[in-house]
C-alpha atoms as a PDB file:
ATOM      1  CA  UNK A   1       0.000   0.000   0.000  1.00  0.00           C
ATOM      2  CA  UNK A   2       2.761   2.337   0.370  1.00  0.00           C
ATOM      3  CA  UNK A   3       3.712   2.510  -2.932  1.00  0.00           C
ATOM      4  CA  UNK A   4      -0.194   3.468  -4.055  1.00  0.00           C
ATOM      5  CA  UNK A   5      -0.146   5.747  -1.020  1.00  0.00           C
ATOM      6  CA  UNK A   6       3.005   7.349  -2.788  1.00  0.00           C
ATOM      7  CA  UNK A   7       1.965   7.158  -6.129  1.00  0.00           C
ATOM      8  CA  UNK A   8      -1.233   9.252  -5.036  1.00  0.00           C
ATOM      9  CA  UNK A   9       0.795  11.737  -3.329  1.00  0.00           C
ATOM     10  CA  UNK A  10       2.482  12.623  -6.397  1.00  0.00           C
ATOM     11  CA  UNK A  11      -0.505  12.873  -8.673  1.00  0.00           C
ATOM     12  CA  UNK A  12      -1.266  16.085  -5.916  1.00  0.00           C
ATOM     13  CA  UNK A  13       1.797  17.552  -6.509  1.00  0.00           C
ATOM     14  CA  UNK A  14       1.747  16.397 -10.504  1.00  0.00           C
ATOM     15  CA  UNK A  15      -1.877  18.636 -10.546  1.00  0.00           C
ATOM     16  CA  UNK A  16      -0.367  21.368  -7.884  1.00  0.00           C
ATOM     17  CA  UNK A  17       2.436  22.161 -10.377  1.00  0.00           C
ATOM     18  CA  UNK A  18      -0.086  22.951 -13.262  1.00  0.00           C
ATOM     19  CA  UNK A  19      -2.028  25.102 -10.919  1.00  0.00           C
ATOM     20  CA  UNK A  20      -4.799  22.843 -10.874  1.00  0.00           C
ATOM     21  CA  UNK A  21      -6.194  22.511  -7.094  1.00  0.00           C
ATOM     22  CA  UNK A  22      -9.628  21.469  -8.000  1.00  0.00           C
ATOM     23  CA  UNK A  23      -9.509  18.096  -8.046  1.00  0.00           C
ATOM     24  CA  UNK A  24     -11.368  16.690  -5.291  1.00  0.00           C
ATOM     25  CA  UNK A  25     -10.822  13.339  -5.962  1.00  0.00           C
ATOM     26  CA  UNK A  26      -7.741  12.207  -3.959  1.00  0.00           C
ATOM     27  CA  UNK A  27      -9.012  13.331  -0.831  1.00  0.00           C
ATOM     28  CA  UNK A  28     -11.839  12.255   1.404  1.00  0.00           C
ATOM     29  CA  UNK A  29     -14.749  14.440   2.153  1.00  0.00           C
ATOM     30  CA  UNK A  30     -13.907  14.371   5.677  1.00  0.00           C
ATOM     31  CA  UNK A  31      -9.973  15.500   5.463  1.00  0.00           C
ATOM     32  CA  UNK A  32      -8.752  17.600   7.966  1.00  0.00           C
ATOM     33  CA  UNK A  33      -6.319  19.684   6.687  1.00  0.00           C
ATOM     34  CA  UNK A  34      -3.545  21.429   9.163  1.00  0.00           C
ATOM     35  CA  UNK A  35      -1.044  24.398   9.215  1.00  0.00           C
ATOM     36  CA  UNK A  36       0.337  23.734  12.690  1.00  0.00           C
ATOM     37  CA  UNK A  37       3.706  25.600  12.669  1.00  0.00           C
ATOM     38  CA  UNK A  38       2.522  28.293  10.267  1.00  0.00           C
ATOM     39  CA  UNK A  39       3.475  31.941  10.865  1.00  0.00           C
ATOM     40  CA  UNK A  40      -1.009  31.740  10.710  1.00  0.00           C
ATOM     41  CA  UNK A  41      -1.807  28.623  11.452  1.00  0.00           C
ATOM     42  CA  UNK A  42      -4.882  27.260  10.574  1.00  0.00           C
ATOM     43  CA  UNK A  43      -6.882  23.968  10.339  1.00  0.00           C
ATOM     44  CA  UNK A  44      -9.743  22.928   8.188  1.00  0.00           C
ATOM     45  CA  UNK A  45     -12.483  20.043   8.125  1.00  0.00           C
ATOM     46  CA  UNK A  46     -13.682  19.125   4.527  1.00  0.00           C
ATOM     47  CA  UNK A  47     -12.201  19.178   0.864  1.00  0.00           C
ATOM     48  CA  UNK A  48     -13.948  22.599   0.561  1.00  0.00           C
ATOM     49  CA  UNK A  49     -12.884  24.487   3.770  1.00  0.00           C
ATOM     50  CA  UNK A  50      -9.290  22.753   2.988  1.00  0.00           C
ATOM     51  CA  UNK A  51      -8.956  24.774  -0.500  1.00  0.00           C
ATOM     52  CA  UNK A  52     -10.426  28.132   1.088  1.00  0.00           C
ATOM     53  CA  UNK A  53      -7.801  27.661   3.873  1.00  0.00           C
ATOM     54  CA  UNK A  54      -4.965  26.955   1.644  1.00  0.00           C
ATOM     55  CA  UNK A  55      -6.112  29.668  -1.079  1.00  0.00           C
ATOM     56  CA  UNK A  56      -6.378  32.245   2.071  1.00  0.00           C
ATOM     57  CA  UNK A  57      -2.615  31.432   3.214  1.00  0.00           C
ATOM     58  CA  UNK A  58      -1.048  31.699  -0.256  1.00  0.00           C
ATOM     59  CA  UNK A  59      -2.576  34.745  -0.981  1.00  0.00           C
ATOM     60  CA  UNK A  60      -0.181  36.410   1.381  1.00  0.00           C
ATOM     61  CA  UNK A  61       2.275  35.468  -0.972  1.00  0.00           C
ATOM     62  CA  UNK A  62       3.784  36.616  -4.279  1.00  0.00           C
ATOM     63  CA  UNK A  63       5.582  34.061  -6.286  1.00  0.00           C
ATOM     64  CA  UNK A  64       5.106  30.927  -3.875  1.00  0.00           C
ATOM     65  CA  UNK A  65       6.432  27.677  -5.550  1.00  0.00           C
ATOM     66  CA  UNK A  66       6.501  24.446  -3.555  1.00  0.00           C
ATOM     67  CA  UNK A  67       8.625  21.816  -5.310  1.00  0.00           C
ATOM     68  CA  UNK A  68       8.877  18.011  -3.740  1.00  0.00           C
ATOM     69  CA  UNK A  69      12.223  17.063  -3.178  1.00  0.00           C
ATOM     70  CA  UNK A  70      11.617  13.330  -1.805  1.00  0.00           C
ATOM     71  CA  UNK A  71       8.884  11.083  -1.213  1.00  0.00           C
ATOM     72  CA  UNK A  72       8.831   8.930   2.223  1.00  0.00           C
ATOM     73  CA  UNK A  73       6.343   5.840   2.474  1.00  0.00           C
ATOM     74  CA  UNK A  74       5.438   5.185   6.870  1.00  0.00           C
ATOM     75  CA  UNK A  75       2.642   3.161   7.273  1.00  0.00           C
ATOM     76  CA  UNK A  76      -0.691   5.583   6.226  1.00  0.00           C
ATOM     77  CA  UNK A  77       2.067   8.163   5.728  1.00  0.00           C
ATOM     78  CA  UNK A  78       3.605   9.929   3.167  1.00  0.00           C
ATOM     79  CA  UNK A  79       5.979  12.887   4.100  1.00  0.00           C
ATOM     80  CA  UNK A  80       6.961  14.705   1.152  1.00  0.00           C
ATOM     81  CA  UNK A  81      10.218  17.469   2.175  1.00  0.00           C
ATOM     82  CA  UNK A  82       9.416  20.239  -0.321  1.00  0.00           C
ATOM     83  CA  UNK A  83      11.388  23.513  -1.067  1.00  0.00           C
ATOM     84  CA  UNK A  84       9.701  26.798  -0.703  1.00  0.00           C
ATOM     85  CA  UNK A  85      10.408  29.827  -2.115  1.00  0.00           C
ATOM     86  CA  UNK A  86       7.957  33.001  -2.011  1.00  0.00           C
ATOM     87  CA  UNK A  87       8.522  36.657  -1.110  1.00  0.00           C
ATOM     88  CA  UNK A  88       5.222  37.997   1.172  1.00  0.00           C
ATOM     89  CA  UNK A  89       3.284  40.308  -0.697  1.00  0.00           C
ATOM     90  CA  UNK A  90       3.084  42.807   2.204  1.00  0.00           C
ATOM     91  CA  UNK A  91       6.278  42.035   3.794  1.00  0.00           C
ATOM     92  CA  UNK A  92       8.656  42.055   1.136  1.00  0.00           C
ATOM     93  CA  UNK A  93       9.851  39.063   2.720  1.00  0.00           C
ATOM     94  CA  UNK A  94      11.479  36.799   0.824  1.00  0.00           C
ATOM     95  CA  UNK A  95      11.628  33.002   2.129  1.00  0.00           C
ATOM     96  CA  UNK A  96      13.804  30.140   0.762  1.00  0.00           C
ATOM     97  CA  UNK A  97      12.886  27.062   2.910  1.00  0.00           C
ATOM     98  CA  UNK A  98      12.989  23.288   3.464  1.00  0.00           C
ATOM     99  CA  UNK A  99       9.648  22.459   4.594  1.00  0.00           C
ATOM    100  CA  UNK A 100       7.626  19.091   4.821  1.00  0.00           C
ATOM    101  CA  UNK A 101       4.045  17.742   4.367  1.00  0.00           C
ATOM    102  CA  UNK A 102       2.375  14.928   6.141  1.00  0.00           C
ATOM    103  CA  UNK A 103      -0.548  13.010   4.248  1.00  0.00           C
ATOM    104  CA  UNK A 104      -1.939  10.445   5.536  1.00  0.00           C
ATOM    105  CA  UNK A 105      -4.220   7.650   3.702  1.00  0.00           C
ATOM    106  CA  UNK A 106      -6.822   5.333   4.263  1.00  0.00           C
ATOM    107  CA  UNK A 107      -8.452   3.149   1.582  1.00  0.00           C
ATOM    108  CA  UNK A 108      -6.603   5.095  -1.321  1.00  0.00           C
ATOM    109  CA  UNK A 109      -7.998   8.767  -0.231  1.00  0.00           C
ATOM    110  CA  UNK A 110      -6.121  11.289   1.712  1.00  0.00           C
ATOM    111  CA  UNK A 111      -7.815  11.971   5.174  1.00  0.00           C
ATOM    112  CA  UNK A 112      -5.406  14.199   6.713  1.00  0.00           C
ATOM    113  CA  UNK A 113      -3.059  16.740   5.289  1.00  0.00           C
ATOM    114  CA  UNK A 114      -0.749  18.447   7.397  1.00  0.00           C
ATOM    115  CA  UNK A 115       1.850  21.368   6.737  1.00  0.00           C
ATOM    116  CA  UNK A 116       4.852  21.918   8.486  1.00  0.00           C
ATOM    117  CA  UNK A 117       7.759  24.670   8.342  1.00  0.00           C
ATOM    118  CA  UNK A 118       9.893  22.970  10.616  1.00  0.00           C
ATOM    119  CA  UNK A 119      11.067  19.014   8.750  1.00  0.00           C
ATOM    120  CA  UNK A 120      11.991  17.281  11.984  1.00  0.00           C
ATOM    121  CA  UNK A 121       8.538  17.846  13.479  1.00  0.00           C
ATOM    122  CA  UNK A 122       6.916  16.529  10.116  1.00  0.00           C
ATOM    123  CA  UNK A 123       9.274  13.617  10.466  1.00  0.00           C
ATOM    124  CA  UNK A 124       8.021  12.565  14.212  1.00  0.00           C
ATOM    125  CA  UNK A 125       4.652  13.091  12.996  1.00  0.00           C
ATOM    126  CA  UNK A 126       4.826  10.447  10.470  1.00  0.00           C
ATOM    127  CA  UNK A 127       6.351   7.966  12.005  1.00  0.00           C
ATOM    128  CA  UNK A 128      10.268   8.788  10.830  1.00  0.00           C
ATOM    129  CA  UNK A 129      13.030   8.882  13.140  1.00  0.00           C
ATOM    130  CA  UNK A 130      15.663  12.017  13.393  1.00  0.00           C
ATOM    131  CA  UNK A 131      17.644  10.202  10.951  1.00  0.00           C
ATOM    132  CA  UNK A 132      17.233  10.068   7.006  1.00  0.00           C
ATOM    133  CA  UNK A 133      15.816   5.893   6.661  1.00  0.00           C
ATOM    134  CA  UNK A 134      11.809   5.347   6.878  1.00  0.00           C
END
């Protein structure tokens, strides 16, 4: 399962990458969606209050690219480290970051999405030690 689990994880990113965040099928109705380490965290219950909360947060930025650098199958988990790179559109600040996401599946759907800034949190969260191997 953890190589569907992955291979779903990158269809996201695939449809992210092309701008296209309307695709409702790889998640459950019922996701909960968190931003716990945030500079505004948030949370969010349902594939529709998930893409309001995400659309809210990146409209704070100008330019924000995510790109996956690495793809780690734990069980229901897959933590994807990603490389962010934005400047804030009131700000002026510009970020270039190693952060990480934490999906986890059930039955082939993603039922929890989680964002996190800092990688070693991510990692405990999933299941992954300090070190590097799953």
């Amino acid at each position: 399962m953890s190589r569907e689990n992955v291979q779903i994880v990158r269809r996201v990113y695939e449809s992210w990458a092309k701008g296209d965040f309307s695709d409702p099928e790889p998640y459950h109705p019922d996701i909960r969606f968190e931003m716990p380490d945030w500079p505004e965290g948030a949370s969010a219950h349902g594939v529709e209050e998930m893409s309001k909360t995400w659309f809210q947060a990146l409209n704070a930025w100008d330019g924000f690219r995510s790109e996956p650098q690495e793809f780690i199958a734990r069980g229901p988990h897959v933590l994807v480290r990603n490389h962010i790179t934005a400047r804030g559109r009131e700000s002026g600040l510009v970020v270039d970051a190693d952060t990480a996401s934490v999906f986890t599946l059930e039955d082939g759907r993603i039922v929890r999405l989680a964002l996190y800034w800092n990688v070693e949190r991510a990692r405990r969260v999933a299941g992954l030690s300090a070190d590097r191997s799953p």
